[in-house]
Each structure stands twice: as C-alpha cells, then as structure tokens.
PDB file of N, CA and C in Angstrom:
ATOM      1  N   UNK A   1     -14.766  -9.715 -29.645  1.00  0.00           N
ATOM      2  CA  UNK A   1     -14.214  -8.459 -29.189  1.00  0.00           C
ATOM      3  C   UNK A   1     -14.776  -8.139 -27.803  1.00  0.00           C
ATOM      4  N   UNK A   2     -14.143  -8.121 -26.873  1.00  0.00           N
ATOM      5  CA  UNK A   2     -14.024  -7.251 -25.832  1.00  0.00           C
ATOM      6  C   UNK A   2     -14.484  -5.975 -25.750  1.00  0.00           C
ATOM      7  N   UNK A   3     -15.763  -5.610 -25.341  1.00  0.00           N
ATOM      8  CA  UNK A   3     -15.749  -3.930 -24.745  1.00  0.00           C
ATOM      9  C   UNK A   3     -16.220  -3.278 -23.483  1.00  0.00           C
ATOM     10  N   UNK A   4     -15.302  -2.667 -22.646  1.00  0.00           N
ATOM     11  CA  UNK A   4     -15.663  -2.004 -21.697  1.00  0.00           C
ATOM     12  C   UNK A   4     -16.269  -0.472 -21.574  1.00  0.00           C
ATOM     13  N   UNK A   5     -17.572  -0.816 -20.791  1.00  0.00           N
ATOM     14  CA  UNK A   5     -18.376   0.521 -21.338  1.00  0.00           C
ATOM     15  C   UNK A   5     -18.225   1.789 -19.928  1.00  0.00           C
ATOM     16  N   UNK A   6     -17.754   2.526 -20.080  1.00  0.00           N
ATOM     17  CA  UNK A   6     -17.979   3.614 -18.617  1.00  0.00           C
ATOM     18  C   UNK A   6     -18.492   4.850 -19.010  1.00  0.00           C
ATOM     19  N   UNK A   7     -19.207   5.902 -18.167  1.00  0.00           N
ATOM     20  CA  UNK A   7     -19.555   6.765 -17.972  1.00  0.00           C
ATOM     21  C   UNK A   7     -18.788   7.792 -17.104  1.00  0.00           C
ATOM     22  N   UNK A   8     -18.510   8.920 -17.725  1.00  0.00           N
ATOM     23  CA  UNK A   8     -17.414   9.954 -16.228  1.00  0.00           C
ATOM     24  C   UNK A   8     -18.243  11.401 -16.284  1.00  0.00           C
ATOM     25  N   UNK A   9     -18.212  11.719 -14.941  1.00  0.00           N
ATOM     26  CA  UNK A   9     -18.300  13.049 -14.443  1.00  0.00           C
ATOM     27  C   UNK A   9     -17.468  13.633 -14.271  1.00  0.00           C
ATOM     28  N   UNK A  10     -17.314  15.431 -13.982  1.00  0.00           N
ATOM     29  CA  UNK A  10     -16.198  15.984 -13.313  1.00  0.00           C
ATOM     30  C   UNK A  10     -16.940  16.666 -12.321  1.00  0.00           C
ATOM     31  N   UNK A  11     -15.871  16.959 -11.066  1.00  0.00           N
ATOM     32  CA  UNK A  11     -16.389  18.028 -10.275  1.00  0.00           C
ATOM     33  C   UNK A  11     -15.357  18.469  -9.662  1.00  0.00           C
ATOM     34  N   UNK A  12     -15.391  19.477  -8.831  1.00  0.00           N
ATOM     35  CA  UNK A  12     -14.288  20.202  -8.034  1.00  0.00           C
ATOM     36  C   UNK A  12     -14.535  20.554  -6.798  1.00  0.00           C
ATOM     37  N   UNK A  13     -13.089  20.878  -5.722  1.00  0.00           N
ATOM     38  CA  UNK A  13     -14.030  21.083  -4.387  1.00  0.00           C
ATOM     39  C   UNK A  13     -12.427  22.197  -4.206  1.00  0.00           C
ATOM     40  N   UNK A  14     -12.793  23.154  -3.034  1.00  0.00           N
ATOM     41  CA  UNK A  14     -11.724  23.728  -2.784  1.00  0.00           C
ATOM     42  C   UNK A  14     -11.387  23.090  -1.535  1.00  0.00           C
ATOM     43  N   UNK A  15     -10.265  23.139  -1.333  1.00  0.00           N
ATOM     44  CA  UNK A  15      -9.807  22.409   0.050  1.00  0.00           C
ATOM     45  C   UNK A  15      -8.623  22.792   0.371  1.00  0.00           C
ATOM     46  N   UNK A  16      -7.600  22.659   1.680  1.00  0.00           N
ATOM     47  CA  UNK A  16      -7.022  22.846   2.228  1.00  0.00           C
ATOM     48  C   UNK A  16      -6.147  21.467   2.552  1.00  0.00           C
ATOM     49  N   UNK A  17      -4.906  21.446   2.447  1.00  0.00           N
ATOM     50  CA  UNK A  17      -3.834  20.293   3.042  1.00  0.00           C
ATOM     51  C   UNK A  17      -2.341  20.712   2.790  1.00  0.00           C
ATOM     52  N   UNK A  18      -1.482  19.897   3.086  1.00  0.00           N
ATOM     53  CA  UNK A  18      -0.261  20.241   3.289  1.00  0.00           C
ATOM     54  C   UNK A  18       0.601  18.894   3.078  1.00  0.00           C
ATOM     55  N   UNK A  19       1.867  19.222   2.957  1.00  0.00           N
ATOM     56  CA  UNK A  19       2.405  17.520   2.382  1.00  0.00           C
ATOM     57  C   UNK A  19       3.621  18.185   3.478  1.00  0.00           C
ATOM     58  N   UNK A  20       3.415  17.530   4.757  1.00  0.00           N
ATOM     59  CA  UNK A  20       4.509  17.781   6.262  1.00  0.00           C
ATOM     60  C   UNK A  20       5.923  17.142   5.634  1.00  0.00           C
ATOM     61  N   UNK A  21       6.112  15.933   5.012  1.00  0.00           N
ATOM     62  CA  UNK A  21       7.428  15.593   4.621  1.00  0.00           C
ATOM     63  C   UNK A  21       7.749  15.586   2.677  1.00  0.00           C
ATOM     64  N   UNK A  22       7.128  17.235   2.872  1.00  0.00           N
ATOM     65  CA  UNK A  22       8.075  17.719   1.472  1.00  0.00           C
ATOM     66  C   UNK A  22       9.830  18.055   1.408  1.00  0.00           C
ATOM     67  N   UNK A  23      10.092  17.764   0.120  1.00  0.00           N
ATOM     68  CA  UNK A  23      11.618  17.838   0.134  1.00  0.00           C
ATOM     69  C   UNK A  23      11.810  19.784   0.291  1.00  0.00           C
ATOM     70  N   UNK A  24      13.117  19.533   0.934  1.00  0.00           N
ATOM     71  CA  UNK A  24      13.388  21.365   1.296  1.00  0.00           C
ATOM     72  C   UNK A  24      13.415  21.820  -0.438  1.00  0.00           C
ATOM     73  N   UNK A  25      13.326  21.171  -1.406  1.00  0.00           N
ATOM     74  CA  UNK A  25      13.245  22.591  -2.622  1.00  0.00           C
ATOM     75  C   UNK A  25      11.629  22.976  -2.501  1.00  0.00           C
ATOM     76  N   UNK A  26      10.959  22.039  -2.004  1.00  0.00           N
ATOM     77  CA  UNK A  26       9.140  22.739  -1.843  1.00  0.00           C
ATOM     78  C   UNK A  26       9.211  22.986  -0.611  1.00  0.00           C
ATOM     79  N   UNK A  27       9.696  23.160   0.130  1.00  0.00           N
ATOM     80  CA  UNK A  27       9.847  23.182   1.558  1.00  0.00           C
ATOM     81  C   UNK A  27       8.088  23.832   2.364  1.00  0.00           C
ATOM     82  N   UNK A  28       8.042  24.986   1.275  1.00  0.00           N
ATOM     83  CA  UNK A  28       6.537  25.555   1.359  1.00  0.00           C
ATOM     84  C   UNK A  28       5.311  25.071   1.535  1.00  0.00           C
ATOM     85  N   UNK A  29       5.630  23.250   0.660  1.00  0.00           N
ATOM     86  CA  UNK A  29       4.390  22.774   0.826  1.00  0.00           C
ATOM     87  C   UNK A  29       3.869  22.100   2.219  1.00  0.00           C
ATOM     88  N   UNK A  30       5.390  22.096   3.083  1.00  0.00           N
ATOM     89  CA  UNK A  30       4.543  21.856   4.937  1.00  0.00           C
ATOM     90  C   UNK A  30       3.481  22.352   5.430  1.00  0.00           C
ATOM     91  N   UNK A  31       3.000  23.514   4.834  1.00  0.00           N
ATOM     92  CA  UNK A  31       2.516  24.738   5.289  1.00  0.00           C
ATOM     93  C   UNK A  31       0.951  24.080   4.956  1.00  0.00           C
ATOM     94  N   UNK A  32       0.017  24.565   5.658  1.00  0.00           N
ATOM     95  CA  UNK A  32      -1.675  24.452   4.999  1.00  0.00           C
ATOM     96  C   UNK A  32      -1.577  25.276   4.020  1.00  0.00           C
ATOM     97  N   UNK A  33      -2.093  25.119   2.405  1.00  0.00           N
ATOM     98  CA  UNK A  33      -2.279  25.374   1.620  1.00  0.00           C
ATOM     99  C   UNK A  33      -3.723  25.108   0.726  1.00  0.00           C
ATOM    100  N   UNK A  34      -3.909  25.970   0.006  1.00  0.00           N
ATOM    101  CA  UNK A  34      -5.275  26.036  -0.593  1.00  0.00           C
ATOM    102  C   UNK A  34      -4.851  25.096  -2.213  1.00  0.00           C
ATOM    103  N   UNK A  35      -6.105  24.572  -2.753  1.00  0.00           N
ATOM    104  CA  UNK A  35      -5.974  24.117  -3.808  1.00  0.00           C
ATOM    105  C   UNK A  35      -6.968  24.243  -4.124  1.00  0.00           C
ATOM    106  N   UNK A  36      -7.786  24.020  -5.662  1.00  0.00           N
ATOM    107  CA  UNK A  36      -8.853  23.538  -6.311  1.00  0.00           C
ATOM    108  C   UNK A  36      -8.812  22.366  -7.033  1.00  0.00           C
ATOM    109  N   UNK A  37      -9.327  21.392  -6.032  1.00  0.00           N
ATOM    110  CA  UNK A  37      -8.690  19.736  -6.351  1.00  0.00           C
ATOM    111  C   UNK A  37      -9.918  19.723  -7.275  1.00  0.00           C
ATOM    112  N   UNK A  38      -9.803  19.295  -8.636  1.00  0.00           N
ATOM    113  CA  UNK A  38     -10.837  18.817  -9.463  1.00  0.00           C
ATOM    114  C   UNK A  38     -10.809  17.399 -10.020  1.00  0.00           C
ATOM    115  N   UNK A  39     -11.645  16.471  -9.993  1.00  0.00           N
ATOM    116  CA  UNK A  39     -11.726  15.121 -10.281  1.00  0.00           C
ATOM    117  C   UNK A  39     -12.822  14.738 -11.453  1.00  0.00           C
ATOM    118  N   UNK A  40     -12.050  13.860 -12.261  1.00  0.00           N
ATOM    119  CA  UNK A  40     -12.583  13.478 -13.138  1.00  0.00           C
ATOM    120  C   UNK A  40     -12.680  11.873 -12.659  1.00  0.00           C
ATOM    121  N   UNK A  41     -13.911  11.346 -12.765  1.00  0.00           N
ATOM    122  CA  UNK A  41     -14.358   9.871 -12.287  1.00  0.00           C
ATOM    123  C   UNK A  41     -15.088   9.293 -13.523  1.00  0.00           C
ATOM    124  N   UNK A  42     -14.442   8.219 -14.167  1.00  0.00           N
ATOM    125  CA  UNK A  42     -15.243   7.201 -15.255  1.00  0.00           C
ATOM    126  C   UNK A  42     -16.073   5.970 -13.935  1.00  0.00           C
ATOM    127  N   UNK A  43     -17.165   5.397 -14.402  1.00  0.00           N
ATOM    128  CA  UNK A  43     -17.591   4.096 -13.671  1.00  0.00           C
ATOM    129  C   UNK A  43     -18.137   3.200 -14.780  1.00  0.00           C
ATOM    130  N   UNK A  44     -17.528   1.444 -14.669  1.00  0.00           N
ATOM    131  CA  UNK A  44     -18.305   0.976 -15.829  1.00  0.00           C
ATOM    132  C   UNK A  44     -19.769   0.843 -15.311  1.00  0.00           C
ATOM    133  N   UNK A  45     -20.672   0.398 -16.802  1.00  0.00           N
ATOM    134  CA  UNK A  45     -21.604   0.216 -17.416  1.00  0.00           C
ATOM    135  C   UNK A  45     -22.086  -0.807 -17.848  1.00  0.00           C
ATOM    136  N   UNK A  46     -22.870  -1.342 -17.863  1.00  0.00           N
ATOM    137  CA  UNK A  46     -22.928  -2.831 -18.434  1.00  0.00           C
ATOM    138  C   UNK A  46     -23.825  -2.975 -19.637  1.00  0.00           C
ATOM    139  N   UNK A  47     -24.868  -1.576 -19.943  1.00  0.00           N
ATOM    140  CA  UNK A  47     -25.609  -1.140 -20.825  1.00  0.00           C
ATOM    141  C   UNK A  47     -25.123   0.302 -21.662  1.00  0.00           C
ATOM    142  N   UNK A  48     -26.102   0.156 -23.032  1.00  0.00           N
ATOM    143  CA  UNK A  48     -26.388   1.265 -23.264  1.00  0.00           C
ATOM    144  C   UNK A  48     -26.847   2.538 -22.993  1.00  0.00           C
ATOM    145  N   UNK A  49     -27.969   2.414 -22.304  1.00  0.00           N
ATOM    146  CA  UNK A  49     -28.738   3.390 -21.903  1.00  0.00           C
ATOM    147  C   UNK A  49     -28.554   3.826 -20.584  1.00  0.00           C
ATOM    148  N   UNK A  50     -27.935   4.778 -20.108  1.00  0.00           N
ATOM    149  CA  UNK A  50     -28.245   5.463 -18.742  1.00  0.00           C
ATOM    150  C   UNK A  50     -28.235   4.404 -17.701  1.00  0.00           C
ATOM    151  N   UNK A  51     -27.662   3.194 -17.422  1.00  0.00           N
ATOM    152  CA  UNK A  51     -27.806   2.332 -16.356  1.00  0.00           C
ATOM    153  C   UNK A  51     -27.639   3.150 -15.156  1.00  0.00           C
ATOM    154  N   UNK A  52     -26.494   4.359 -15.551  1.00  0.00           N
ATOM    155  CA  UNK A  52     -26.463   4.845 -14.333  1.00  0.00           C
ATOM    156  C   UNK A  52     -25.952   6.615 -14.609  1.00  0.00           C
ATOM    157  N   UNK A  53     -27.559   7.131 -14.522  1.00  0.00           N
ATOM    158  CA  UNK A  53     -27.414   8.414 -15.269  1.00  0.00           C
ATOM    159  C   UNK A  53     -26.405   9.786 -14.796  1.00  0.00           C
ATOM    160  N   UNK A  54     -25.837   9.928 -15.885  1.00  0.00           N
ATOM    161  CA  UNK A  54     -24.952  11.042 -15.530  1.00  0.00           C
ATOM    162  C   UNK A  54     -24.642  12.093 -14.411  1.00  0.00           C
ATOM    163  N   UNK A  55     -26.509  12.850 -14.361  1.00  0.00           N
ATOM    164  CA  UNK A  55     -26.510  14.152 -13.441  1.00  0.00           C
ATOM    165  C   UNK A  55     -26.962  13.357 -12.164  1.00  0.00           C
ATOM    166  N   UNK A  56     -27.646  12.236 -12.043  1.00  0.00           N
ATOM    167  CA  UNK A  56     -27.481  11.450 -10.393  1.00  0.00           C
ATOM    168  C   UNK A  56     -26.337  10.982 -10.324  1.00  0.00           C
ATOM    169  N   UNK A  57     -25.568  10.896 -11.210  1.00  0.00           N
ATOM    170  CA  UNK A  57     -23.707   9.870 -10.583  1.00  0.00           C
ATOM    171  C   UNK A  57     -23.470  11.534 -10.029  1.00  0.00           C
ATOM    172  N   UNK A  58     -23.120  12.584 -10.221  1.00  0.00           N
ATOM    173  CA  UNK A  58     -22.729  13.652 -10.755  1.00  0.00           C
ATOM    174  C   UNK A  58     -22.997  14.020  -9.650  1.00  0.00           C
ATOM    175  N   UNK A  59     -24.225  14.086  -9.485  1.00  0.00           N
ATOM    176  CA  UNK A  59     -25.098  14.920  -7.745  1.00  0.00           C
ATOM    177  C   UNK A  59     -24.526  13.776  -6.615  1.00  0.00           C
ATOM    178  N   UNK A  60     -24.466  12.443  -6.524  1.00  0.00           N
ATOM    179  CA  UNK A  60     -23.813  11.568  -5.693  1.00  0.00           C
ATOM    180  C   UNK A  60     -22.719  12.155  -5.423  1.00  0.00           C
ATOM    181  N   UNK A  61     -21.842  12.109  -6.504  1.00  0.00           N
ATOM    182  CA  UNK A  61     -20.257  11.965  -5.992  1.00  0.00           C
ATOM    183  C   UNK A  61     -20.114  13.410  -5.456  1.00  0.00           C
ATOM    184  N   UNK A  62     -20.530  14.881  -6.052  1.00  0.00           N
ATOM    185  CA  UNK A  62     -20.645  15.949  -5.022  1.00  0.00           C
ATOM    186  C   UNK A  62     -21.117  16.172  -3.197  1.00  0.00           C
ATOM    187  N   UNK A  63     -22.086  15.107  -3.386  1.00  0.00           N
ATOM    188  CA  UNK A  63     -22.585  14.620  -1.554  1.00  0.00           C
ATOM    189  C   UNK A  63     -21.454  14.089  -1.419  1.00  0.00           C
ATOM    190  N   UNK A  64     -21.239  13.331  -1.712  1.00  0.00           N
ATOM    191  CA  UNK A  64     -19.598  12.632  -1.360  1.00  0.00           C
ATOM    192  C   UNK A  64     -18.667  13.262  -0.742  1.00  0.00           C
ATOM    193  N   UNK A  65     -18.100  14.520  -1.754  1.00  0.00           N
ATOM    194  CA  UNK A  65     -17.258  15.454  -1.622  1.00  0.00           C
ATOM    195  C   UNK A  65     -17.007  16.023  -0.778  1.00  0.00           C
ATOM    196  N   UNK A  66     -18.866  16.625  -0.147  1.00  0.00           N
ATOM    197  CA  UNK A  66     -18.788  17.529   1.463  1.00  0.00           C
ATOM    198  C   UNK A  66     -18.335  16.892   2.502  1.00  0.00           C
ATOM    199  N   UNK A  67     -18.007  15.651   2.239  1.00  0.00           N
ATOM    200  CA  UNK A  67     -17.233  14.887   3.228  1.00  0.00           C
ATOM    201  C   UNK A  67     -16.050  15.083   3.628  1.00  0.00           C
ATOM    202  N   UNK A  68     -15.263  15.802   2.846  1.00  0.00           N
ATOM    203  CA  UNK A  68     -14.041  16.174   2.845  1.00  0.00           C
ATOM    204  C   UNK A  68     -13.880  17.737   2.735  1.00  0.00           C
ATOM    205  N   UNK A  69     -13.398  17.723   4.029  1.00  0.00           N
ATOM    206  CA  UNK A  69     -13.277  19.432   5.043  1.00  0.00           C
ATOM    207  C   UNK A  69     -11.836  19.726   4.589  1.00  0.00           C
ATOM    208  N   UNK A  70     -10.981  19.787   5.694  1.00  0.00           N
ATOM    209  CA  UNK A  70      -9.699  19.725   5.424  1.00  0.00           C
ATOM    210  C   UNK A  70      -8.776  18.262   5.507  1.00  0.00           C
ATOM    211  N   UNK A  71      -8.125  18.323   4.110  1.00  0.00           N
ATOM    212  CA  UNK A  71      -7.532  17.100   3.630  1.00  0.00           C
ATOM    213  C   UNK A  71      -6.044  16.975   4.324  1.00  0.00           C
ATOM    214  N   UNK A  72      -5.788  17.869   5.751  1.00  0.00           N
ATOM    215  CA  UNK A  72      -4.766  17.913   6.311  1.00  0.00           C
ATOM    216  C   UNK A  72      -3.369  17.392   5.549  1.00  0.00           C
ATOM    217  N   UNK A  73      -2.477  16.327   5.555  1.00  0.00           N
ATOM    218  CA  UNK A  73      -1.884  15.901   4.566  1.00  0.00           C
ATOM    219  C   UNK A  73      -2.249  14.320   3.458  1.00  0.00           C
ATOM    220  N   UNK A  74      -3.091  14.722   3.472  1.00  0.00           N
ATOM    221  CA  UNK A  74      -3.785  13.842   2.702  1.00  0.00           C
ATOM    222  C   UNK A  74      -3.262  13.999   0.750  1.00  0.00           C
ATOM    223  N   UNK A  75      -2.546  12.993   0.281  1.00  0.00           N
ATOM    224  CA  UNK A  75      -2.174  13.289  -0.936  1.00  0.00           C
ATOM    225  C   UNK A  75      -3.680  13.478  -2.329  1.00  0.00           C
ATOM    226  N   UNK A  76      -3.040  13.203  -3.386  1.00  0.00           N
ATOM    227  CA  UNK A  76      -4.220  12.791  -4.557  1.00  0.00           C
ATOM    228  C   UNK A  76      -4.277  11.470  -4.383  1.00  0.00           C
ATOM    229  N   UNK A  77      -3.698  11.046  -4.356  1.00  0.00           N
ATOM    230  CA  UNK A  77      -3.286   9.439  -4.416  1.00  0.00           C
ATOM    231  C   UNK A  77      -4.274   8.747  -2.952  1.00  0.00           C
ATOM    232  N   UNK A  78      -4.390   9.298  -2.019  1.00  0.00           N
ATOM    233  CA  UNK A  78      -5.059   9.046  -0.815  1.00  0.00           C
ATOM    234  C   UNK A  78      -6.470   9.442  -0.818  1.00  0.00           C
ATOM    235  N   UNK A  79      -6.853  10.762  -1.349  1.00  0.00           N
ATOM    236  CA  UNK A  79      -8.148  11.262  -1.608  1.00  0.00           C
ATOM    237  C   UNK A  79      -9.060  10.307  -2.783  1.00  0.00           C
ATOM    238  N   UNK A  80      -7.770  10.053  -4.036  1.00  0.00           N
ATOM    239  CA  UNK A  80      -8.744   9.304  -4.561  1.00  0.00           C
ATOM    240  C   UNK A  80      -9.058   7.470  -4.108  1.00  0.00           C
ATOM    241  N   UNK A  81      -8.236   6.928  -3.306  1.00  0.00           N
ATOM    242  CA  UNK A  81      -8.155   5.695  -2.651  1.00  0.00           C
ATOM    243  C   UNK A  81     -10.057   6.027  -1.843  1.00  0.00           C
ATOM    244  N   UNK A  82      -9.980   7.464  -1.307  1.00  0.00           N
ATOM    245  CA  UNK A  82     -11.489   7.244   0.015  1.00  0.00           C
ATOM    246  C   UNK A  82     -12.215   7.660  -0.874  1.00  0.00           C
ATOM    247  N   UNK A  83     -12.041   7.981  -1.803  1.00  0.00           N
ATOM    248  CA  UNK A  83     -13.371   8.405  -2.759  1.00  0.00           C
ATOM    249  C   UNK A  83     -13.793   6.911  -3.384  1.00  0.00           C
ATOM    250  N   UNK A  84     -13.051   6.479  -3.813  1.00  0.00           N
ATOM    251  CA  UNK A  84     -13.485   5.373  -4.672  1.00  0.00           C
ATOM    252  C   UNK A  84     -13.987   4.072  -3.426  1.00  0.00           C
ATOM    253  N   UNK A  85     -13.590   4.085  -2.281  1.00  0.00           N
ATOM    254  CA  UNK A  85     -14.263   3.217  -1.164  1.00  0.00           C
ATOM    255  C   UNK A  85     -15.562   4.167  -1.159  1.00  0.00           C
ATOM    256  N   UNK A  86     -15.722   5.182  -0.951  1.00  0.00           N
ATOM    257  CA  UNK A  86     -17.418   5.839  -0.416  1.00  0.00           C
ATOM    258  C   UNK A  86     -18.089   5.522  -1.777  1.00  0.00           C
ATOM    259  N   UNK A  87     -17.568   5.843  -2.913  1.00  0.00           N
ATOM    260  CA  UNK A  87     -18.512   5.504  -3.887  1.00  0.00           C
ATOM    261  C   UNK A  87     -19.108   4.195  -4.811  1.00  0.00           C
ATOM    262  N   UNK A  88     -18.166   2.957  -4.198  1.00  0.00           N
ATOM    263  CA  UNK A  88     -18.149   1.633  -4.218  1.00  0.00           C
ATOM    264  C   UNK A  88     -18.911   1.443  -2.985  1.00  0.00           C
ATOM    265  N   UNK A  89     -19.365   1.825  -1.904  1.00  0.00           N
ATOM    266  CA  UNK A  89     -20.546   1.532  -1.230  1.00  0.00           C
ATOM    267  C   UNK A  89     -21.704   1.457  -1.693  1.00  0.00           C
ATOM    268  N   UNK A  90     -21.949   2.376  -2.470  1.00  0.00           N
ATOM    269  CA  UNK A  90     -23.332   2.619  -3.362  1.00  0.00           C
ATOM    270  C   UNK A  90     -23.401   1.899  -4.557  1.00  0.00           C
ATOM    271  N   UNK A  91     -22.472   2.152  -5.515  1.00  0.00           N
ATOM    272  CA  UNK A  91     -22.275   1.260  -6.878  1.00  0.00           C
ATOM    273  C   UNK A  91     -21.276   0.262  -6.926  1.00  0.00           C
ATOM    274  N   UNK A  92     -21.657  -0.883  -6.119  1.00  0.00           N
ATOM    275  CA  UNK A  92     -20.957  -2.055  -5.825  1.00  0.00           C
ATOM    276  C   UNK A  92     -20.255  -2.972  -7.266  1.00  0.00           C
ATOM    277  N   UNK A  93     -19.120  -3.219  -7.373  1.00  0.00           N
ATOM    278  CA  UNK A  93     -18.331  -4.279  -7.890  1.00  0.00           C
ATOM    279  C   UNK A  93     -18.309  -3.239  -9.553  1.00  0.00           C
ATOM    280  N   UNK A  94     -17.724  -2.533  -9.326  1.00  0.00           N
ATOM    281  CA  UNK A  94     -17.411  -1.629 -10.888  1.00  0.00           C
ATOM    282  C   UNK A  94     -16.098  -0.956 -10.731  1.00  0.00           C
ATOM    283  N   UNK A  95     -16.003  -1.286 -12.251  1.00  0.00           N
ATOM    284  CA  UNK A  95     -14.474  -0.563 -12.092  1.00  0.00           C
ATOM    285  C   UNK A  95     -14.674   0.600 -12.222  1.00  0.00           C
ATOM    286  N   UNK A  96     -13.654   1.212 -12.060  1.00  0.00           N
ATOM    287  CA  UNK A  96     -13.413   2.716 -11.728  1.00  0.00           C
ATOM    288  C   UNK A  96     -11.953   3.638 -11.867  1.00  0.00           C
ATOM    289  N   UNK A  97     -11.758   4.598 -12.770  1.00  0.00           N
ATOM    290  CA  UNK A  97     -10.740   5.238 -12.942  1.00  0.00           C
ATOM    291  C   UNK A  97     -11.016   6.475 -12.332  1.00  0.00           C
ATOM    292  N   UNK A  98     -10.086   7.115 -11.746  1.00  0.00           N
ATOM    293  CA  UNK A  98     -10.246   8.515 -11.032  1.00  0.00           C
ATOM    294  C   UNK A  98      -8.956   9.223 -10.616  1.00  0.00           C
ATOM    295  N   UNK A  99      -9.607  10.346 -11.711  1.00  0.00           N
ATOM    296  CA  UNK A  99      -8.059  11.847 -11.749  1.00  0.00           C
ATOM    297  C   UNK A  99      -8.480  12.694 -10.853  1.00  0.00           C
ATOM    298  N   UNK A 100      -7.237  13.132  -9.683  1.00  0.00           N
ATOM    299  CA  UNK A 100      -7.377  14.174  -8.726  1.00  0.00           C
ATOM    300  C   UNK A 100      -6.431  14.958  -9.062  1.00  0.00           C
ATOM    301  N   UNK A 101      -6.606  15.721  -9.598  1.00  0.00           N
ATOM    302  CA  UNK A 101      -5.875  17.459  -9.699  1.00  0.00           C
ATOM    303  C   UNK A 101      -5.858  18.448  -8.468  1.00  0.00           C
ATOM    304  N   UNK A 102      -4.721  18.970  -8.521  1.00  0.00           N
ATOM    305  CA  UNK A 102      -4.263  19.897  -7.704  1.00  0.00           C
ATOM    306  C   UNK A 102      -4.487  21.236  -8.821  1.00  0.00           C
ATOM    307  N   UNK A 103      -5.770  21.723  -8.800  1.00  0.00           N
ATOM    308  CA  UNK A 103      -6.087  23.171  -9.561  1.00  0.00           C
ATOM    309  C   UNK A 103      -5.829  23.111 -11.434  1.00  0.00           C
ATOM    310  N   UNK A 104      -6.215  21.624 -11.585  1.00  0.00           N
ATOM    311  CA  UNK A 104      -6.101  21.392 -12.853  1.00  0.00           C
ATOM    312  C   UNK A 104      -4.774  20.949 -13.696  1.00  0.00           C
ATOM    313  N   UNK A 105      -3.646  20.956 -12.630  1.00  0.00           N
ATOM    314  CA  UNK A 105      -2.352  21.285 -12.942  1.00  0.00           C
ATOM    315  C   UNK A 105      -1.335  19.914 -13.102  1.00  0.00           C
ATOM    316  N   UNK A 106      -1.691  19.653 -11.785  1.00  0.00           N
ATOM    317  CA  UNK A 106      -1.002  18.044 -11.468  1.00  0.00           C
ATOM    318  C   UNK A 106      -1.997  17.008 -10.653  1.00  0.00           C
ATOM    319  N   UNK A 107      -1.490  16.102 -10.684  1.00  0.00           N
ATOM    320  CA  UNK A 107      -2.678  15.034  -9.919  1.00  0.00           C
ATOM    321  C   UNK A 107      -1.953  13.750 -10.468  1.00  0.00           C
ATOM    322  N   UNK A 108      -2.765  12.663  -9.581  1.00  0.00           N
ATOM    323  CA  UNK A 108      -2.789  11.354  -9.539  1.00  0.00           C
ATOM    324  C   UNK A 108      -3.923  10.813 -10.994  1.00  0.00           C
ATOM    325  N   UNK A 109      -3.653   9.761 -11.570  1.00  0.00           N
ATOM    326  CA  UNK A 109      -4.850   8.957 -11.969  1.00  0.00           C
ATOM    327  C   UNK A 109      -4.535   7.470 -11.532  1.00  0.00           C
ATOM    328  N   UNK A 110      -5.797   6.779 -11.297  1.00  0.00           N
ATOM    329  CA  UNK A 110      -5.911   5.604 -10.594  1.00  0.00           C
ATOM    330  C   UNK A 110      -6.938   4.692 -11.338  1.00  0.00           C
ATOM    331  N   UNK A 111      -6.374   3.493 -11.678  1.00  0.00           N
ATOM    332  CA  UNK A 111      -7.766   2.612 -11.973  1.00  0.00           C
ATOM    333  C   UNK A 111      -7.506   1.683 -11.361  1.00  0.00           C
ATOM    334  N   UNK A 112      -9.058   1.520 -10.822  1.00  0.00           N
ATOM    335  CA  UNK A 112      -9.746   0.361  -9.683  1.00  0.00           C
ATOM    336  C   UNK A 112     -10.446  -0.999 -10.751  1.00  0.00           C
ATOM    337  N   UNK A 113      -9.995  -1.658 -10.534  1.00  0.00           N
ATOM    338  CA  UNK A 113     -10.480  -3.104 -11.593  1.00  0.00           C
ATOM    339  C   UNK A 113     -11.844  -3.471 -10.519  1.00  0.00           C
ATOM    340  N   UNK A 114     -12.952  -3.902 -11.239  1.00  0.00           N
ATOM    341  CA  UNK A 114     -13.659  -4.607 -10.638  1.00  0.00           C
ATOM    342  C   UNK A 114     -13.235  -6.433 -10.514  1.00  0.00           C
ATOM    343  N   UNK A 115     -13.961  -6.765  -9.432  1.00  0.00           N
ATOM    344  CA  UNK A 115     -13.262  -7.869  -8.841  1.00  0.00           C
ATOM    345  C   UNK A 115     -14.632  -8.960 -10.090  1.00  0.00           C
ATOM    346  N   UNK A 116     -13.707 -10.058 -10.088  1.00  0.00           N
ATOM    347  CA  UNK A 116     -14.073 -11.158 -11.292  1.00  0.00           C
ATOM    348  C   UNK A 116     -14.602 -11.923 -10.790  1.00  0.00           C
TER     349      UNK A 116
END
C-alpha cells in the first residue's frame, strides 16, 4: 500500500486586485477591488512526527504572504503558482496542494507533484 503523508495550514491576507479582461456581465471586476484571499496549503511529509512542524510551516508561509501588496490583476490561479515557487525555495522537492479563496467563497485549488 501506498501512503502519502501531508501536513496543511490556513491563513489569510487582505488584498487588493482586479481582473482588467472581465466579461461585461462582471464588468465591475476591472475595477481595484478588495478581497479576503484565504489559503489553505497541505505539504508532504515523509514522517510521523512533526518533520515539519505546523506553527513554523504556519509562521513561514505568513512571511511569505507580506510579500504580496497589491495583487493588481493577478488571479488565484497565479497567486497560488508564486506561492508555491517562494515556498519550494525553502522546502525543496515536496508536493504540494494549495486553495486560494476569494473571501472564502470561490478560489482555485492546485496540486504540485513532487518531481521523482
């Protein structure tokens, strides 16, 4: 049997962006707009125990976050693409799934395969 082991955090950031080539029924969303993008991030594990403990993944990926000011038109789908490069700098060759919400509501999910 096969098992893949991961660990996930959540966190949230408020931010600002706009989607410039929305269709005219959102026509609104050209505009800078506010959101509360919240992300949920799994990373595998290769152990039981804390290989890679919760409230330091947790406090990382928040440093992470202040990286991102205004997400100008930057989608979910794009935010979570640079998140998962900044945080694959640090925790090299792991897979990785990651949900970006637009205020809990809608969002992208993405899984990153680690390379074999």
């Amino acid at each position: 049997m096969q098992i893949k082991k991961f660990i996930w955090i959540t966190a949230q950031k408020e931010l600002i962006h706009q989607y410039p080539g929305a269709p005219s029924d959102v026509d609104f969303l050209r505009h800078p707009h506010r959101h509360l993008f919240k992300f949920r991030i799994k990373i595998s594990v290769n152990d039981d125990n804390r290989e890679i403990e919760f409230i330091m993944f947790k406090r990382f990926v928040e440093t992470v976050l202040l990286k991102f000011d205004n997400l100008e038109h930057k989608s979910c789908e794009m935010l979570s693409n640079e998140l998962h490069e900044l945080i694959s700098d640090r925790y090299t060759n792991r897979s990785m799934e990651i949900e970006v919400s637009e205020d809990g509501e809608n969002g992208s999910y993405i899984i990153y395969e680690a390379e074999k």
